[in-house]
N, C-alpha and C. Protein backbone atom coordinates (compact mmCIF):
# COMPACT_ATOMS: atom_id res chain seq x y z
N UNK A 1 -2.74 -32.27 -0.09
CA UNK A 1 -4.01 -32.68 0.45
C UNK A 1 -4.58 -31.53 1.29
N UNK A 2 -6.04 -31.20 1.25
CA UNK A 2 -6.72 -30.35 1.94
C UNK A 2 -6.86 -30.82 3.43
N UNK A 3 -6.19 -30.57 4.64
CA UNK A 3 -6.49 -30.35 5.70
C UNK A 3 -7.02 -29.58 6.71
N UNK A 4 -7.63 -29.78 7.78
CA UNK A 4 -8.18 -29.20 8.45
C UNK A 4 -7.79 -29.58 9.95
N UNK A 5 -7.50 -28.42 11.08
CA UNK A 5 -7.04 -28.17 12.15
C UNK A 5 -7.88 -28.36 13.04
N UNK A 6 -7.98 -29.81 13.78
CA UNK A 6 -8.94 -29.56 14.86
C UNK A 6 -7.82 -29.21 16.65
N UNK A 7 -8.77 -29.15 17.74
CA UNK A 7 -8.41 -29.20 18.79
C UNK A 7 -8.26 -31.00 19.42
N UNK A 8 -7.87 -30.91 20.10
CA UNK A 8 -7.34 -32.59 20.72
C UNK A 8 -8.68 -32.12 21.98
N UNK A 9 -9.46 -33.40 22.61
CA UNK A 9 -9.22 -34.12 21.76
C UNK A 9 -10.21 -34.95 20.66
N UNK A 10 -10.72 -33.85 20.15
CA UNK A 10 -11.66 -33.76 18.85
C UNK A 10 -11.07 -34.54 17.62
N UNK A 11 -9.90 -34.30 17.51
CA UNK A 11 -8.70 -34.90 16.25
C UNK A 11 -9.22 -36.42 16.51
N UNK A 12 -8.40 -36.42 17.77
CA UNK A 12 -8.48 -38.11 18.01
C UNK A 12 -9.67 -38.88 17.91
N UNK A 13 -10.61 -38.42 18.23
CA UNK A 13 -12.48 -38.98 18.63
C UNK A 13 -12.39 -38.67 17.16
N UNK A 14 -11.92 -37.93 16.02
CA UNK A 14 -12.53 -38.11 14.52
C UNK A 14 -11.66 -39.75 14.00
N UNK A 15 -10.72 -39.82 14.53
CA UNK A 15 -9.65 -40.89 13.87
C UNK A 15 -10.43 -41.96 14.34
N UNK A 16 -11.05 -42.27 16.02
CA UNK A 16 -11.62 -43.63 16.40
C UNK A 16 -12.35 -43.76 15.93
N UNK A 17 -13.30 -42.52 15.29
CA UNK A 17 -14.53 -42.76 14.43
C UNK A 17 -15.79 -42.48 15.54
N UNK A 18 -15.51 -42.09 16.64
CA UNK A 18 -16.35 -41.61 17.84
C UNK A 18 -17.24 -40.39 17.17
N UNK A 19 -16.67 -39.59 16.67
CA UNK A 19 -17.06 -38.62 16.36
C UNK A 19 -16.93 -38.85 14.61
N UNK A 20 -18.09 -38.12 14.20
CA UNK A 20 -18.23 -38.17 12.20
C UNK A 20 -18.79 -36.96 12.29
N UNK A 21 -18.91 -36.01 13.14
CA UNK A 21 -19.46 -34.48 12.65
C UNK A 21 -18.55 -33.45 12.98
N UNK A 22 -18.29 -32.63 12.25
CA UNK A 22 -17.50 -31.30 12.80
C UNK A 22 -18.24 -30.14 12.87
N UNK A 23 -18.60 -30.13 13.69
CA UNK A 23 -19.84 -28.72 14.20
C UNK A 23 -19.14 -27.84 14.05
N UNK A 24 -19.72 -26.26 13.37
CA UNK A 24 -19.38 -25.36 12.99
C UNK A 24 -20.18 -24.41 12.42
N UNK A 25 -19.87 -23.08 12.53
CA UNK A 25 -20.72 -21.98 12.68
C UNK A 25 -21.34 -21.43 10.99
N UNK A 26 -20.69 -22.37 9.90
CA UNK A 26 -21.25 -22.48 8.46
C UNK A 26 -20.93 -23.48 8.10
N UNK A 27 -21.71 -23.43 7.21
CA UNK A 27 -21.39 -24.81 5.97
C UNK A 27 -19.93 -24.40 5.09
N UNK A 28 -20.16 -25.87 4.55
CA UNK A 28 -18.91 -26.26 3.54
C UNK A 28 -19.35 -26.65 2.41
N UNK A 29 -19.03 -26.44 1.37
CA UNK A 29 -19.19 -26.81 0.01
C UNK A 29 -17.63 -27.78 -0.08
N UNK A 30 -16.70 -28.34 0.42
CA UNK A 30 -15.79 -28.64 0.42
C UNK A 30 -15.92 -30.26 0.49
N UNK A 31 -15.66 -31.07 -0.55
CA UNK A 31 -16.14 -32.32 -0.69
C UNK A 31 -14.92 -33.59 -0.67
N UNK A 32 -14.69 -34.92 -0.40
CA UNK A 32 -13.43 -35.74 -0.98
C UNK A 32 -13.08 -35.46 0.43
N UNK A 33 -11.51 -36.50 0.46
CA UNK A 33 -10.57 -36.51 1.67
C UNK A 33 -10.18 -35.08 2.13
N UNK A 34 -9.68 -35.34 3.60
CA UNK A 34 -9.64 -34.52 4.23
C UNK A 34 -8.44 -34.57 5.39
N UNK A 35 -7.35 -34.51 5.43
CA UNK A 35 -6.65 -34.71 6.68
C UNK A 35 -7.26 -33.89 7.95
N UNK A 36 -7.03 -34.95 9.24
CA UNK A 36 -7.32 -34.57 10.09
C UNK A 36 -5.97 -34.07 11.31
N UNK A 37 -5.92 -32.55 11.21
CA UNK A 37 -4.43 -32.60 12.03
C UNK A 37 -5.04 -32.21 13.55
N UNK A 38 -4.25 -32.32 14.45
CA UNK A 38 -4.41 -32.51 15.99
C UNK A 38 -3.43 -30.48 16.25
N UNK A 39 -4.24 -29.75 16.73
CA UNK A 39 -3.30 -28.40 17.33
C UNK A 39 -2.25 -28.44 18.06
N UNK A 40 -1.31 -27.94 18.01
CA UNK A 40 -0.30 -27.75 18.62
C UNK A 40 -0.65 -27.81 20.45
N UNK A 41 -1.55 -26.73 20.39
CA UNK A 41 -2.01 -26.59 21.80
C UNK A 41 -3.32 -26.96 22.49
N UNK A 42 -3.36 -27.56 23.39
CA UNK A 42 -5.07 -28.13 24.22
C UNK A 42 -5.32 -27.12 24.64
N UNK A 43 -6.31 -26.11 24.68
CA UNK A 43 -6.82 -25.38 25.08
C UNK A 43 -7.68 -26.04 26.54
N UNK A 44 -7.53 -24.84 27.06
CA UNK A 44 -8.40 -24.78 28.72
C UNK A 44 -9.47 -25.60 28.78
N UNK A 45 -10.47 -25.01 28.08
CA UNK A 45 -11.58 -25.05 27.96
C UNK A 45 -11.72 -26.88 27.36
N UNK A 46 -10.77 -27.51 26.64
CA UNK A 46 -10.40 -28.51 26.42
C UNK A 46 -10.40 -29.52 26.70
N UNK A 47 -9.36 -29.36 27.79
CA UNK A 47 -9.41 -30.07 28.69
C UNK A 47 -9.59 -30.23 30.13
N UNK A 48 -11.15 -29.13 30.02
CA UNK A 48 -11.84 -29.18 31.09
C UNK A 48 -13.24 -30.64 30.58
N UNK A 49 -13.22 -30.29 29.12
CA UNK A 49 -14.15 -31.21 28.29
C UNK A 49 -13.96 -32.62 28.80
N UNK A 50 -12.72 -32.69 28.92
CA UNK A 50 -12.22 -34.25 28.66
C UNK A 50 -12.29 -34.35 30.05
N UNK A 51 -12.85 -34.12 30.85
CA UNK A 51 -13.09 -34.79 32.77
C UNK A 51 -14.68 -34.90 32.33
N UNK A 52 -15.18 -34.95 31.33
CA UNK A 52 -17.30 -35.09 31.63
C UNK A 52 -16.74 -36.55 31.01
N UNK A 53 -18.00 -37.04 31.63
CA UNK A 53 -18.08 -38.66 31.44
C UNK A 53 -18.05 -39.42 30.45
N UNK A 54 -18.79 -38.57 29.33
CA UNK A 54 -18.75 -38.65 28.17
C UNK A 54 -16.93 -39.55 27.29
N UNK A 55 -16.42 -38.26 27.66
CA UNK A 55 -15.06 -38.23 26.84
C UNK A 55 -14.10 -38.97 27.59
N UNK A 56 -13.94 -39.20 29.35
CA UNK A 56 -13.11 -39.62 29.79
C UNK A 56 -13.78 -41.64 29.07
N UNK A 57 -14.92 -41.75 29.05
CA UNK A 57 -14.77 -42.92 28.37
C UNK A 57 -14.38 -43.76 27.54
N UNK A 58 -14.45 -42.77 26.68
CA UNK A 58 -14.17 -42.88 25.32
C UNK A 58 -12.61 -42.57 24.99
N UNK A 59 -11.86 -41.94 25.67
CA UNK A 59 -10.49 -41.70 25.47
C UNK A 59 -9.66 -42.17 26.67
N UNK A 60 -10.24 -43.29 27.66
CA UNK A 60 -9.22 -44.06 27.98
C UNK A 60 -8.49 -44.36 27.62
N UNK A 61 -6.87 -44.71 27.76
CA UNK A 61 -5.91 -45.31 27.63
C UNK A 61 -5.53 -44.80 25.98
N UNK A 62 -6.12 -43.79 25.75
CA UNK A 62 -5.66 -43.20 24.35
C UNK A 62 -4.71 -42.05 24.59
N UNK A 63 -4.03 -42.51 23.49
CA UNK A 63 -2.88 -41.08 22.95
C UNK A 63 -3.45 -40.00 22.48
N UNK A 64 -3.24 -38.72 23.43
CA UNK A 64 -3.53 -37.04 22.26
C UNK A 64 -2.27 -36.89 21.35
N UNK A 65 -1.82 -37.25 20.40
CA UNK A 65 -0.80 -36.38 19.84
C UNK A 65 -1.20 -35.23 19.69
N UNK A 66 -0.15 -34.02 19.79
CA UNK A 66 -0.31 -32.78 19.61
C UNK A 66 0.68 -32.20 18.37
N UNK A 67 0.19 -31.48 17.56
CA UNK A 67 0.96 -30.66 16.30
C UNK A 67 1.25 -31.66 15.26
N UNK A 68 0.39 -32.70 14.94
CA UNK A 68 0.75 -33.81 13.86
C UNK A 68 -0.92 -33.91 13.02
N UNK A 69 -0.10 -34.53 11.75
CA UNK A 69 -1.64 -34.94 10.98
C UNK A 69 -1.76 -36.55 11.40
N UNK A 70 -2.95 -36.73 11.83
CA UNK A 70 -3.24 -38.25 12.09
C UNK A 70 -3.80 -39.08 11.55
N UNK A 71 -4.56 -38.87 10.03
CA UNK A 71 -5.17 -39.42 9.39
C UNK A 71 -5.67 -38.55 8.28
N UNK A 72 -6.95 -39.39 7.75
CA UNK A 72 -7.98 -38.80 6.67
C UNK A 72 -9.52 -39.06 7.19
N UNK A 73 -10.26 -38.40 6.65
CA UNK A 73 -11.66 -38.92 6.56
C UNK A 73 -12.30 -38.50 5.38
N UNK A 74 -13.41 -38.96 4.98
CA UNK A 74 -14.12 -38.50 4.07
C UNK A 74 -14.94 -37.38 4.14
N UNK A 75 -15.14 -36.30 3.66
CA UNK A 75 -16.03 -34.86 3.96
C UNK A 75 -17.31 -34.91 2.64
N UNK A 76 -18.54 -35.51 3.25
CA UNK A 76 -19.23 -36.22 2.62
C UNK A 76 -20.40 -35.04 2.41
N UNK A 77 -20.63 -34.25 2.88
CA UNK A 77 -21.96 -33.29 2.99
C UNK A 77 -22.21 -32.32 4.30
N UNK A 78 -22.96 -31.43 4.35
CA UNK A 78 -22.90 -30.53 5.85
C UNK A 78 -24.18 -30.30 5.83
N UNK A 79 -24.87 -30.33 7.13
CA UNK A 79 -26.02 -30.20 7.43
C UNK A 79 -26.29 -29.83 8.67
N UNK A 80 -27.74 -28.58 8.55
CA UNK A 80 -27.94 -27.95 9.68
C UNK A 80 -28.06 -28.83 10.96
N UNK A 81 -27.48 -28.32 12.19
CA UNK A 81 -27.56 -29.37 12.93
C UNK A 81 -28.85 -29.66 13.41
N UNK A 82 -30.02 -29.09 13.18
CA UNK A 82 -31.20 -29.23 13.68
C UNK A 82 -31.86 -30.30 13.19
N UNK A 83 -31.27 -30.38 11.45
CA UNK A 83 -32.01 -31.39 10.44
C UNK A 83 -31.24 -32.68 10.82
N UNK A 84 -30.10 -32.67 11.52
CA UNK A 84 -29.25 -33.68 11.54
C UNK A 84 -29.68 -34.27 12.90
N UNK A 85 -29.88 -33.44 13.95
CA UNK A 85 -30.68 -33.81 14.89
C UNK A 85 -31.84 -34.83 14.90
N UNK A 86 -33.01 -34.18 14.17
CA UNK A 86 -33.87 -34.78 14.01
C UNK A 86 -34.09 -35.94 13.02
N UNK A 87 -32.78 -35.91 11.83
CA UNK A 87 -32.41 -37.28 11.49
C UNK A 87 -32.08 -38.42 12.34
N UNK A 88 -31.81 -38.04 13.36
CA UNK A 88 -31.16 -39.16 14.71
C UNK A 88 -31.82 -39.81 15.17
N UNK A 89 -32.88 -39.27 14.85
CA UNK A 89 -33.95 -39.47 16.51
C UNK A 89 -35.12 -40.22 15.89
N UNK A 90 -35.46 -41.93 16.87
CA UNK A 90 -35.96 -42.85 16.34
C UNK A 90 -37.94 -42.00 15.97
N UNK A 91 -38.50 -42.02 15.01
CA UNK A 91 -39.56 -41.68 14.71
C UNK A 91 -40.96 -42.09 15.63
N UNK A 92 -40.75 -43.16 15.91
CA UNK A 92 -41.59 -43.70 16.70
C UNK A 92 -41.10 -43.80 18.22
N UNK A 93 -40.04 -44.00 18.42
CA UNK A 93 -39.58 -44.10 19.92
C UNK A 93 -39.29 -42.70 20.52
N UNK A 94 -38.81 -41.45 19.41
CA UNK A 94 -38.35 -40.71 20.02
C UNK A 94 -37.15 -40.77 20.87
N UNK A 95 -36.13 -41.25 20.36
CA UNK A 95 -34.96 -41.29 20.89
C UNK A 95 -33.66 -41.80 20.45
N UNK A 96 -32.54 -41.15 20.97
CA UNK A 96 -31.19 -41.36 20.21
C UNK A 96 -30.41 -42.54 20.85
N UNK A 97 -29.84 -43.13 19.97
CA UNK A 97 -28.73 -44.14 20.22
C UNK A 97 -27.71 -44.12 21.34
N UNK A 98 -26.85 -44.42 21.73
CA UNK A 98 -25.65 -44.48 22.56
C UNK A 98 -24.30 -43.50 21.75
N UNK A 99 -24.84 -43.83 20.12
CA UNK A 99 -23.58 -43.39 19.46
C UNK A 99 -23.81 -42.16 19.20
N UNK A 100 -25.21 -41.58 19.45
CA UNK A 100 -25.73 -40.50 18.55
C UNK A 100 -25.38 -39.54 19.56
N UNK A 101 -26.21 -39.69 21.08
CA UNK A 101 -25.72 -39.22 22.49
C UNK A 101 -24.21 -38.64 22.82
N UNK A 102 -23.33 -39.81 22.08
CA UNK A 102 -21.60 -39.64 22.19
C UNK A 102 -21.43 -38.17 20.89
N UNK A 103 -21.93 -38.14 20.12
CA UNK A 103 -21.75 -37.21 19.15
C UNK A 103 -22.29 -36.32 19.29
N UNK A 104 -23.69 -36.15 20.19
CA UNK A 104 -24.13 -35.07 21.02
C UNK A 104 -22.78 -33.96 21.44
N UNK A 105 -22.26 -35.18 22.60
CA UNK A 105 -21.77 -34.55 23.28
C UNK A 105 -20.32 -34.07 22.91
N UNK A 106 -19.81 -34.87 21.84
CA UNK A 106 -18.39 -34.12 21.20
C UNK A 106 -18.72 -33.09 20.07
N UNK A 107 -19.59 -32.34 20.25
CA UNK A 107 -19.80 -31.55 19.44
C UNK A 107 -20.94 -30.41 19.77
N UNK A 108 -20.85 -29.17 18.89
CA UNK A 108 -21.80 -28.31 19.73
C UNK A 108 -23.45 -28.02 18.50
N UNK A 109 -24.11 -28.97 18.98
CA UNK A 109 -25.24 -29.01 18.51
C UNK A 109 -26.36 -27.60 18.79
N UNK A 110 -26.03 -26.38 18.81
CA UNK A 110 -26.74 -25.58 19.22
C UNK A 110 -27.10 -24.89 17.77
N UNK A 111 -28.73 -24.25 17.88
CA UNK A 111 -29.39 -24.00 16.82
C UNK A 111 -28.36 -22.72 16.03
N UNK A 112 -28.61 -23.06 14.40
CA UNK A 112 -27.98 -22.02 13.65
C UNK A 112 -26.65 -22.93 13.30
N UNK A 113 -26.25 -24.02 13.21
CA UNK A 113 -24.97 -24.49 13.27
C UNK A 113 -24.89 -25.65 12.26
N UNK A 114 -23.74 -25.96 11.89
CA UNK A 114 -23.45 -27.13 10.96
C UNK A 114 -22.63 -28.41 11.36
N UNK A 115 -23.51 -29.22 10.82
CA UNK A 115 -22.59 -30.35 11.21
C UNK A 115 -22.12 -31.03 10.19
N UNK A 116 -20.50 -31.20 9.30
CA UNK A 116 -20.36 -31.68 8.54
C UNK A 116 -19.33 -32.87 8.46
N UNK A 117 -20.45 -33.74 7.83
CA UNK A 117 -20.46 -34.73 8.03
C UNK A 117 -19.25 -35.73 7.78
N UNK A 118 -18.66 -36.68 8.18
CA UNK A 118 -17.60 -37.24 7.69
C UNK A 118 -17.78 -38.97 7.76
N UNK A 119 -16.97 -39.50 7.21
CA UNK A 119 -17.07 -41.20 6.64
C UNK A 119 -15.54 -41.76 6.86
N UNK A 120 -15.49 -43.03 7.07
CA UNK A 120 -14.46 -43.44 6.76
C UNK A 120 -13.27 -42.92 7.41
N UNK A 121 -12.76 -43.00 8.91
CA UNK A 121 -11.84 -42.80 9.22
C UNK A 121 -10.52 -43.20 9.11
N UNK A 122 -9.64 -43.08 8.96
CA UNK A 122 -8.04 -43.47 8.37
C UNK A 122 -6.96 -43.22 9.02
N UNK A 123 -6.64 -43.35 9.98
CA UNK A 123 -5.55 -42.92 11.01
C UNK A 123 -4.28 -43.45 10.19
N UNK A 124 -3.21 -42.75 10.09
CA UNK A 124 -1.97 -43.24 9.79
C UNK A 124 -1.47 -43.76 10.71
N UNK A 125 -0.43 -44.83 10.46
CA UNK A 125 0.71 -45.41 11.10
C UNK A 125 1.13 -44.54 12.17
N UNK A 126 2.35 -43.70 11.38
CA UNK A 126 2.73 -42.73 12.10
C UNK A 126 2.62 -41.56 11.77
N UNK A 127 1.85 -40.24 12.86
CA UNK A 127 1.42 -39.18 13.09
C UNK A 127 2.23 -38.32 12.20
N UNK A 128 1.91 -37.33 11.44
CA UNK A 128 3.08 -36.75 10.23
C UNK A 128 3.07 -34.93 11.15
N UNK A 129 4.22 -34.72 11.42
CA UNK A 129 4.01 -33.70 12.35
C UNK A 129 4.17 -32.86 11.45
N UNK A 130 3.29 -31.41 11.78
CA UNK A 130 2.63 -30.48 10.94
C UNK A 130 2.58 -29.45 11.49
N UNK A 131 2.78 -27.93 10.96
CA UNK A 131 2.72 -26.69 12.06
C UNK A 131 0.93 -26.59 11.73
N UNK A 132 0.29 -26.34 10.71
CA UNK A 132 -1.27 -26.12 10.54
C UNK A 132 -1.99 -25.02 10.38
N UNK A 133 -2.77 -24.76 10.73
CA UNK A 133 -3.28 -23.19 10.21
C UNK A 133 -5.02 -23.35 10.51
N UNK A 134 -5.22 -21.97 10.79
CA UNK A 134 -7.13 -21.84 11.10
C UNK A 134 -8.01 -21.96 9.48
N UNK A 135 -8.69 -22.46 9.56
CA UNK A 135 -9.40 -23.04 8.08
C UNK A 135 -8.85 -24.31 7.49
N UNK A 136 -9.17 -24.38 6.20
CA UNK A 136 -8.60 -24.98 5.51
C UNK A 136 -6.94 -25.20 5.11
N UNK A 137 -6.28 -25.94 5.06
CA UNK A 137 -5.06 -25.17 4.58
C UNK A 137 -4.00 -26.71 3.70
N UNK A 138 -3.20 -26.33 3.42
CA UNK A 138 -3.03 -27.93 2.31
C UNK A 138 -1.48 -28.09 2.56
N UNK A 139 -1.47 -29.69 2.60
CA UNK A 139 0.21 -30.10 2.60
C UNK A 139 0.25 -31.21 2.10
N UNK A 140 1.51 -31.04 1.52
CA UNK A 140 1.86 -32.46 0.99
C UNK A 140 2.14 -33.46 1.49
N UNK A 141 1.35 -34.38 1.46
CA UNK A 141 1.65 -35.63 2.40
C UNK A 141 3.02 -36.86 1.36
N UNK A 142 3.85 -37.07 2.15
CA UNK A 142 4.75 -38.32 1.77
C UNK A 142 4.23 -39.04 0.82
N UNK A 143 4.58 -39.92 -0.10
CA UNK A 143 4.74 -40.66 -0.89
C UNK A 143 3.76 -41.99 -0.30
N UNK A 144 5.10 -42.29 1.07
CA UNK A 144 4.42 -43.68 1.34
C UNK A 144 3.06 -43.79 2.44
N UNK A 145 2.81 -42.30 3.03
CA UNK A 145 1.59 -41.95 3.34
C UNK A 145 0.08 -42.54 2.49
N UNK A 146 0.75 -42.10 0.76
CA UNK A 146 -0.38 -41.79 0.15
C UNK A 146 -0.93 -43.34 0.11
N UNK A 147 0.09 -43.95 -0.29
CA UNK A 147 0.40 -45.20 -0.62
C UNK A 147 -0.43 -46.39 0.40
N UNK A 148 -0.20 -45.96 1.68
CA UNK A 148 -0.57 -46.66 2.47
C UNK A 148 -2.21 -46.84 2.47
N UNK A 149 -3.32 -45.50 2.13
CA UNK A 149 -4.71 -45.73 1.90
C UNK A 149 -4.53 -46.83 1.31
């Protein structure tokens, strides 16, 4: 299975389904499931994130696993974040949701950037621990993993 390496705790906010965009500095032509693995390491900058109001909400009383795959999602399409932006935003009211605001803020919406898009979150049972890699990179998931979708 094609996986992809996020930071914690980005991994986790993709598994609750908090988060459905993975902002990033290009697009993907890369379509179908997707494991979502959690980094070995929280970076600084990280978990300075996770004290704004935003995230300490939303990841109350939640587990970071670190260095495991935690699920799947669907990798449905990628889009500039500007167009995705202004997809958000009510036409007549001029303004974003509660959920849209939360995805604001777990992600870096700044011009020139992609946000690609994801569906259908899938957390496994239990976390399948994984060393991982920068990009794309692929492992074989268990039998009764597969089984379990």
């Amino acid at each position: 299975m094609r996986i992809i390496t996020l930071y914690q705790p980005y991994a986790t906010l993709m598994m609750l389904g908090l988060k459905t965009n993975e902002t990033r500095n290009r697009r993907t032509l890369v379509r179908g499931t997707l494991g979502i693995h959690a980094a070995a390491a929280i970076p600084n900058w990280c978990r300075l994130k996770m004290n704004e109001a935003s995230f300490k909400s939303a990841l109350k009383d939640v587990e970071l696993p670190t260095g495991k795959i935690l699920g799947t999602v669907e990798l449905i399409g990628s889009m500039r974040t500007e167009e995705w932006l202004l997809s958000q935003s009510d036409i007549i009211e001029g303004f974003y949701t509660a959920a849209v605001w939360n995805e604001i803020a777990f992600g870096d919406y700044s011009a020139n950037r992609w946000a690609w898009q994801t569906i259908n979150p899938t957390p496994f049972e239990t976390p399948i621990p994984a060393k991982g890699s920068q990009g794309f990179w692929f492992f074989d998931l268990p039998n009764e993993v597969i089984q379990q979708d």
